[in-house]
Protein backbone atom coordinates (compact mmCIF):
# COMPACT_ATOMS: atom_id res chain seq x y z
CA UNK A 1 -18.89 9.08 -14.86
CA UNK A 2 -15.86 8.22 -12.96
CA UNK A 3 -14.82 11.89 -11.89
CA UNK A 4 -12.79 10.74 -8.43
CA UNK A 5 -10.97 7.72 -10.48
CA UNK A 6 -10.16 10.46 -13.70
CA UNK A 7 -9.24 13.55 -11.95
CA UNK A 8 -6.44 11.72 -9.68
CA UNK A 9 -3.06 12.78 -9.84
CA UNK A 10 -0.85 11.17 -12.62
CA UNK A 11 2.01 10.88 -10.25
CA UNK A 12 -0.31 8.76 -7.80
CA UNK A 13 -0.21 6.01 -10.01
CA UNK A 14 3.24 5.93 -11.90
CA UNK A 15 5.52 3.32 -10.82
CA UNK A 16 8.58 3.60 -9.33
CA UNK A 17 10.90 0.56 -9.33
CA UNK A 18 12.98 0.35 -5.30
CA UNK A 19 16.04 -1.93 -4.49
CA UNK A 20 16.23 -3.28 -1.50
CA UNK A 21 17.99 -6.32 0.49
CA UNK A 22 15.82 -9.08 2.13
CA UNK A 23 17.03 -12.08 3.62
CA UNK A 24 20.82 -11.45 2.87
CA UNK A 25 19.27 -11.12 -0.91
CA UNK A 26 19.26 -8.06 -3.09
CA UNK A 27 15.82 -7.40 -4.85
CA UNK A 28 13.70 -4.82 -6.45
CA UNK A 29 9.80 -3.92 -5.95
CA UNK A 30 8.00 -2.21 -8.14
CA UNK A 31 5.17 -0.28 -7.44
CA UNK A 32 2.79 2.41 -7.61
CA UNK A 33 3.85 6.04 -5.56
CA UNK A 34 0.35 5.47 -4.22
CA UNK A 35 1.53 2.37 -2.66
CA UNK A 36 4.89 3.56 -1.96
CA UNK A 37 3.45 6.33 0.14
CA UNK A 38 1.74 4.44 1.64
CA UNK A 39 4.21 2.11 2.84
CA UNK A 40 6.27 5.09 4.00
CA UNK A 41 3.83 6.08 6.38
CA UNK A 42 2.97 2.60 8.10
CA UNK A 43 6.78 2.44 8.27
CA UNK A 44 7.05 5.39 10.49
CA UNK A 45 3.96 4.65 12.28
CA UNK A 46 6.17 1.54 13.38
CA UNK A 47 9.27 3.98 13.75
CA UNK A 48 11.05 2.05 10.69
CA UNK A 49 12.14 2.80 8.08
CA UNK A 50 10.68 1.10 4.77
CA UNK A 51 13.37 -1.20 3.96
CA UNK A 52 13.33 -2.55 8.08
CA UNK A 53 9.43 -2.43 7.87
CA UNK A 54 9.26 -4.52 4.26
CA UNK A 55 12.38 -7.01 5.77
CA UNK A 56 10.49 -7.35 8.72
CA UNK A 57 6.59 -7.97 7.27
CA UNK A 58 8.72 -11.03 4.65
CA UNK A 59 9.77 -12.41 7.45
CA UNK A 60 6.95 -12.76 9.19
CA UNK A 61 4.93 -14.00 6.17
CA UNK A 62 7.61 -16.55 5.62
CA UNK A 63 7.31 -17.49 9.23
CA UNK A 64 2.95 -18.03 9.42
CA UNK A 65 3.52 -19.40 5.68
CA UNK A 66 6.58 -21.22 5.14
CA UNK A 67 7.05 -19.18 1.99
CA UNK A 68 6.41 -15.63 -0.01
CA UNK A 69 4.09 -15.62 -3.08
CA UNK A 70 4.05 -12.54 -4.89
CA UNK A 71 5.52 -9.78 -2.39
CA UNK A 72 4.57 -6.61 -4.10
CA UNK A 73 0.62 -7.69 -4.78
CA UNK A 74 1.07 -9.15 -0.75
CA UNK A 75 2.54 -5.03 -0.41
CA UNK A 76 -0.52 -3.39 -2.10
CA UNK A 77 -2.77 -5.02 -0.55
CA UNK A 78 -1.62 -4.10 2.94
CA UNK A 79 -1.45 -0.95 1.77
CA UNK A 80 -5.17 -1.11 0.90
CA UNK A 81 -6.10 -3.30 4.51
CA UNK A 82 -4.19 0.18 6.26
CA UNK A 83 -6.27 2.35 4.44
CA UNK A 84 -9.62 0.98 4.81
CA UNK A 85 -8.58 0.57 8.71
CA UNK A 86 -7.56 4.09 8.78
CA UNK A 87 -10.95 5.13 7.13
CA UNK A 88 -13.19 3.56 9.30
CA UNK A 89 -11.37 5.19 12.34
CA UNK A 90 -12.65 8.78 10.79
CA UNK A 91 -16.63 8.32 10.17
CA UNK A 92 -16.48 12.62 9.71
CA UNK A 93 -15.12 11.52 6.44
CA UNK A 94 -17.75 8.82 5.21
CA UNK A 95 -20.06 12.33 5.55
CA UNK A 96 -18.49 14.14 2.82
CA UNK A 97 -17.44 11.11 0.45
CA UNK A 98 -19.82 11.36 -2.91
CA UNK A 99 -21.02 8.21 -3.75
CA UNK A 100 -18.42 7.03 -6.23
CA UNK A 101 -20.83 5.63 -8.99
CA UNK A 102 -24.23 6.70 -9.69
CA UNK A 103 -26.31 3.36 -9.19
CA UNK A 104 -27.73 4.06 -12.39
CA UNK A 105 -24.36 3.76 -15.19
């Protein structure tokens, strides 16, 4: 039914737990490797590395919005904003994507 979803790698979705100082403040993220791979590459599409690129995106945030709710859901779903940007950038790929779900389950 869900063959793409089932068949990922384990590893893509075990969580990984990253220290890291923001704002003069010591902190931990946890996330999926998914995510943190992710991350890693916007960061050095930005020539950062992740700890300047996360420092400088919570400061930014804190700037537009005066404050930061929930930074690691705010991380993921950057992550998944890059990665739908990134997809529609290679329409080659939307070609040889099987649908996902059969309309029919």
């Amino acid at each position: 039914m869900c063959h793409l979803f089932a068949h990922q790698p384990q590893g893509d979705y075990e969580s990984q737990t990253r220290s890291l100082r923001i704002g003069g403040h010591c902190t931990s993220i946890r996330l999926e490797m998914a995510f943190w791979d992710t991350l890693e590459e916007i960061a050095a599409r930005e020539n950062m590395s992740v700890g300047k690129f996360l420092t400088t995106l919570y400061n930014e945030v804190l700037d537009h919005h005066g404050e930061v709710n929930n930074f690691a859901s705010l991380l993921r779903c950057s992550c998944l904003i890059y990665r739908s940007k990134s997809m529609a950038t290679v329409p080659e790929f939307k070609a040889t994507v099987a649908p996902i779900l059969d309309a029919a389950e």
